[in-house]
N, C-alpha and C. Protein backbone atom coordinates (compact mmCIF):
# COMPACT_ATOMS: atom_id res chain seq x y z
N UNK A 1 3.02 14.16 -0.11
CA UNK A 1 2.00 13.19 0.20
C UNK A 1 1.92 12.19 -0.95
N UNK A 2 2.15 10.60 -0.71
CA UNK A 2 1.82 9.74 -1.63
C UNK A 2 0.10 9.39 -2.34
N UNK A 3 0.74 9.19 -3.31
CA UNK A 3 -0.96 8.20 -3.49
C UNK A 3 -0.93 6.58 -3.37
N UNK A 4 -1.45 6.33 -2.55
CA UNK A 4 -1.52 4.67 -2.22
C UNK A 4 -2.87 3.98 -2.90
N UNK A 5 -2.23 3.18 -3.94
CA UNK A 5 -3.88 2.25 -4.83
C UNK A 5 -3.26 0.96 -4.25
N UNK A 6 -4.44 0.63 -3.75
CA UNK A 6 -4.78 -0.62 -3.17
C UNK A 6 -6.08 -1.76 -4.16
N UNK A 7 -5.48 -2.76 -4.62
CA UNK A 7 -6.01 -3.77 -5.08
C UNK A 7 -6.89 -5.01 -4.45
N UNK A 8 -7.98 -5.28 -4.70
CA UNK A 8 -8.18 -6.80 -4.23
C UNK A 8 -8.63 -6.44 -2.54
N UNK A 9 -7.79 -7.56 -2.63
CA UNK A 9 -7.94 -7.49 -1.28
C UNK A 9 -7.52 -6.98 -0.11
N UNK A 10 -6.50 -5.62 -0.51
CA UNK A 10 -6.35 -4.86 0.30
C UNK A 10 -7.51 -3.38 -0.12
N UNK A 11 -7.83 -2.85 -1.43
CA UNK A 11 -9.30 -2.39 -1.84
C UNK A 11 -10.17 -2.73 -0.75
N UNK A 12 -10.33 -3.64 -0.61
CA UNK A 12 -11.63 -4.27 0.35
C UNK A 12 -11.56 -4.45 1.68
N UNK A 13 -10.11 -4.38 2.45
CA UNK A 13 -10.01 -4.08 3.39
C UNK A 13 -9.90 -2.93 4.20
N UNK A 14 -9.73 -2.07 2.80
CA UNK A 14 -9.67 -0.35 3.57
C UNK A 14 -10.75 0.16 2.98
N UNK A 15 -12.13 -0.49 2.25
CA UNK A 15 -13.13 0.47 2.00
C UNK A 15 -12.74 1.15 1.05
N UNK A 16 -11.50 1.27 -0.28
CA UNK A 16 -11.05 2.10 -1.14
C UNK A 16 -10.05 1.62 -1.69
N UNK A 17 -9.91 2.25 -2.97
CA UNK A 17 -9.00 1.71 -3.64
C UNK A 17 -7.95 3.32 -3.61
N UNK A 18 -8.13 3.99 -3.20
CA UNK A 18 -7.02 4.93 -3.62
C UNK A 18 -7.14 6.13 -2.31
N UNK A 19 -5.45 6.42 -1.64
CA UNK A 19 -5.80 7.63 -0.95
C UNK A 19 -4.76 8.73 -0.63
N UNK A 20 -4.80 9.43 -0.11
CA UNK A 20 -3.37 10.06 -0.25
C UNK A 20 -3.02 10.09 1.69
N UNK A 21 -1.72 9.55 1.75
CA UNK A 21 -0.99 9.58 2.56
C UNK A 21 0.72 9.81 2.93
N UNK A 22 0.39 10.56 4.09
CA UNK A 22 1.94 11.13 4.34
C UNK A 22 2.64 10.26 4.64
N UNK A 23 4.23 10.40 4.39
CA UNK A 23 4.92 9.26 4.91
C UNK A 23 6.03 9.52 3.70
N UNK A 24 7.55 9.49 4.23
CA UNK A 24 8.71 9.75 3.67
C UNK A 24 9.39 8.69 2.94
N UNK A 25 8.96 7.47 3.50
CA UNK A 25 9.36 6.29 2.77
C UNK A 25 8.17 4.82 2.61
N UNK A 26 8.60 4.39 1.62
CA UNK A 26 7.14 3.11 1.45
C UNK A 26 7.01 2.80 2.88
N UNK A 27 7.76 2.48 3.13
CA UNK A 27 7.03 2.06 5.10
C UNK A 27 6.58 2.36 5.55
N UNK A 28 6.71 3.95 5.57
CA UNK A 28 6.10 5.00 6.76
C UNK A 28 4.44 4.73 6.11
N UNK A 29 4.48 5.13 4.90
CA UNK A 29 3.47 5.32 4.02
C UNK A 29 2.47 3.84 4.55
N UNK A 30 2.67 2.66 4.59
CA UNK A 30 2.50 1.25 4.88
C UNK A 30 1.77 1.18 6.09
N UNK A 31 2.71 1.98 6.83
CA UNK A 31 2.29 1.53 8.51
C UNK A 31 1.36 2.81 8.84
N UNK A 32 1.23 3.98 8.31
CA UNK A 32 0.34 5.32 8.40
C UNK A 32 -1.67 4.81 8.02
N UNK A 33 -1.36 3.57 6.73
CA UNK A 33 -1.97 2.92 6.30
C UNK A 33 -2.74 2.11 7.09
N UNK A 34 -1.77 1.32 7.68
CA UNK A 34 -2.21 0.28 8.96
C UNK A 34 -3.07 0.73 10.36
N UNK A 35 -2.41 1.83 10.98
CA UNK A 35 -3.19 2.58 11.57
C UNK A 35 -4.45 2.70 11.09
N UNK A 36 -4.84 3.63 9.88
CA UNK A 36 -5.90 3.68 9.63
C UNK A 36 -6.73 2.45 9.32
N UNK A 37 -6.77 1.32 8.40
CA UNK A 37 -7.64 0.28 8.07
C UNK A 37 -7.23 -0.71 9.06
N UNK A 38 -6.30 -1.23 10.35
CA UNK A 38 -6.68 -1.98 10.96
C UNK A 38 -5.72 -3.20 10.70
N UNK A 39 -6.26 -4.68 11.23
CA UNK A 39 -5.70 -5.65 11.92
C UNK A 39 -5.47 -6.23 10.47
N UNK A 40 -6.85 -6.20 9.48
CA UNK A 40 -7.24 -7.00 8.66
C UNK A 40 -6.35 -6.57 7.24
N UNK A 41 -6.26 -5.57 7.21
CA UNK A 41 -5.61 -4.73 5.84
C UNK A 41 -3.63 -4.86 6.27
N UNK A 42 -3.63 -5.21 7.79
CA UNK A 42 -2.02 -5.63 7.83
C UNK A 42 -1.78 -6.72 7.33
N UNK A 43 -2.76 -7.59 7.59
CA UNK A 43 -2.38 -9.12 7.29
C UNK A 43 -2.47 -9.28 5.47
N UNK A 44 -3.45 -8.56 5.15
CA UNK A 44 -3.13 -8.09 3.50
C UNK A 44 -1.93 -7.96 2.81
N UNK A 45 -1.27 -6.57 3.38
CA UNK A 45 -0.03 -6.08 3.39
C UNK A 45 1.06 -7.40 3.41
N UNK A 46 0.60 -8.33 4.73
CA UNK A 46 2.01 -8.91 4.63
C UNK A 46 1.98 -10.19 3.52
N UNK A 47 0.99 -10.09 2.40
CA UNK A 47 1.45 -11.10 1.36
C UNK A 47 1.54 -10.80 -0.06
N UNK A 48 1.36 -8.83 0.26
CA UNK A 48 1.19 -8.68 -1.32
C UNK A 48 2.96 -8.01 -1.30
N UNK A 49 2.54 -7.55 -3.09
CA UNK A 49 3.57 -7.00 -3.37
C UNK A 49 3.34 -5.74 -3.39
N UNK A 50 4.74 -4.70 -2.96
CA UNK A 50 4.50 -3.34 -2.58
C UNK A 50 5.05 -2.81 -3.82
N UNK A 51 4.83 -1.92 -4.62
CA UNK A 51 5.40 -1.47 -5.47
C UNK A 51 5.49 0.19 -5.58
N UNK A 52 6.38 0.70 -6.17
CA UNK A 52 6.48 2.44 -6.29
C UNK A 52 6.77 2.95 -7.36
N UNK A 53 5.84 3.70 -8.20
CA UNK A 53 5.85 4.23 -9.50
C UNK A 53 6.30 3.28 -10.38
N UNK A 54 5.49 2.14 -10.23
CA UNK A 54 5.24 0.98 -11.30
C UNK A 54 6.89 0.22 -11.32
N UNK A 55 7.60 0.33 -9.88
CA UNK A 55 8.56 -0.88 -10.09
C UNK A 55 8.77 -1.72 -8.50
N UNK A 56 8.66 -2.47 -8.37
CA UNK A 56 8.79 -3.43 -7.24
C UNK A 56 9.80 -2.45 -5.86
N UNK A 57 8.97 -2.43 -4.88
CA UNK A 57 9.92 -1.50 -3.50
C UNK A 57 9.80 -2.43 -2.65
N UNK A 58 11.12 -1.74 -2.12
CA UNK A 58 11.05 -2.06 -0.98
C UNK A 58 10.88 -1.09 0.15
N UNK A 59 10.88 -1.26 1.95
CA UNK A 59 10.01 -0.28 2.81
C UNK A 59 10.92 0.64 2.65
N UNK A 60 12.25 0.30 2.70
CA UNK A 60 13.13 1.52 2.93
C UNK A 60 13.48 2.73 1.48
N UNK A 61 12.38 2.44 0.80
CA UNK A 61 12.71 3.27 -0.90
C UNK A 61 12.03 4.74 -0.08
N UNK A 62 12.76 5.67 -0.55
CA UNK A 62 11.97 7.25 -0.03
C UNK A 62 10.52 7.53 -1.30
N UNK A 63 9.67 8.42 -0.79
CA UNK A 63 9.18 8.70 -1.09
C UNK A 63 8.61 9.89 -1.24
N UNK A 64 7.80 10.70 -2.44
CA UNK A 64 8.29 12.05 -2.49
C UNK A 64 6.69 12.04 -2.89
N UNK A 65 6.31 13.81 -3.16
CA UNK A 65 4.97 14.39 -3.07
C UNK A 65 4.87 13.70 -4.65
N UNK A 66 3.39 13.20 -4.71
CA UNK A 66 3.34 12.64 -5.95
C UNK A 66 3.46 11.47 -6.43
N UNK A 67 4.61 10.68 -5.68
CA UNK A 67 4.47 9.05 -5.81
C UNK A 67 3.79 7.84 -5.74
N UNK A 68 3.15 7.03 -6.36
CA UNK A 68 2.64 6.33 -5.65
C UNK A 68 2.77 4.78 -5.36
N UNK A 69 2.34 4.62 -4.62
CA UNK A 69 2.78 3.37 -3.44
C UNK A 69 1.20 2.20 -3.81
N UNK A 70 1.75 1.33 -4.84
CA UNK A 70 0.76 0.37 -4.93
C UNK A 70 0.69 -0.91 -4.29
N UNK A 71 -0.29 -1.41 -3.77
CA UNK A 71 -0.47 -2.64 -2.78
C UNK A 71 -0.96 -3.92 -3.84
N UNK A 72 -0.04 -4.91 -4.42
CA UNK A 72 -0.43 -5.82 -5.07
C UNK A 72 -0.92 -7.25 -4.35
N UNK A 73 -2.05 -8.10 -3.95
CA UNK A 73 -2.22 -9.03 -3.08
C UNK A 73 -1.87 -9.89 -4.28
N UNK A 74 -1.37 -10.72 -3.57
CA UNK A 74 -1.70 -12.32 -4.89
C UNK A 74 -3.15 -12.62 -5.37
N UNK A 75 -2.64 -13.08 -6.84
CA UNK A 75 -4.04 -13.27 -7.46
C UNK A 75 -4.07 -14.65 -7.17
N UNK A 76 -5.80 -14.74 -6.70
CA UNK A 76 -6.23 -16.33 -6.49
C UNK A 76 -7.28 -16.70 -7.42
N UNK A 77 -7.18 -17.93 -8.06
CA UNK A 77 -8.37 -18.53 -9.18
C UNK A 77 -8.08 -19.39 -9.33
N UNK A 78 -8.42 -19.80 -10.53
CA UNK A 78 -8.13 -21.36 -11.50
C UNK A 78 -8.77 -21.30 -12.78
């Protein structure tokens, strides 16, 4: 089971910043995600950066008990 931390504005679209979910590869893990938080936390997903044990993934990277799967949105300011 992964741990998925969610930032920003994906944090705020799932009500949490951190959870544990099953799923064999960042994708599975992604879309297990989606199911649960909805329409609003996909459209999140599709502009951040996905990352796995602190290095840039992609969906097809495996994933193992213990890993975790961070959701980076772009930062907005000035």
């Amino acid at each position: 089971m992964a741990r998925l931390r969610l930032f920003a504005q994906a944090r705020e679209s799932a009500g949490t910043g951190e959870v544990r979910i099953d799923g064999g590869t960042v994708g599975e893990v992604l879309d297990s995600a989606v199911e649960r938080y909805g329409s609003q936390f996909a459209a999140v997903i599709g502009i951040s950066a996905i990352w796995l044990n602190g290095e840039p993934a992609s969906r097809d990277l495996s994933v193992g008990d213990g890993d975790e799967v961070a959701v980076l949105p772009p930062v907005s300011g000035g």
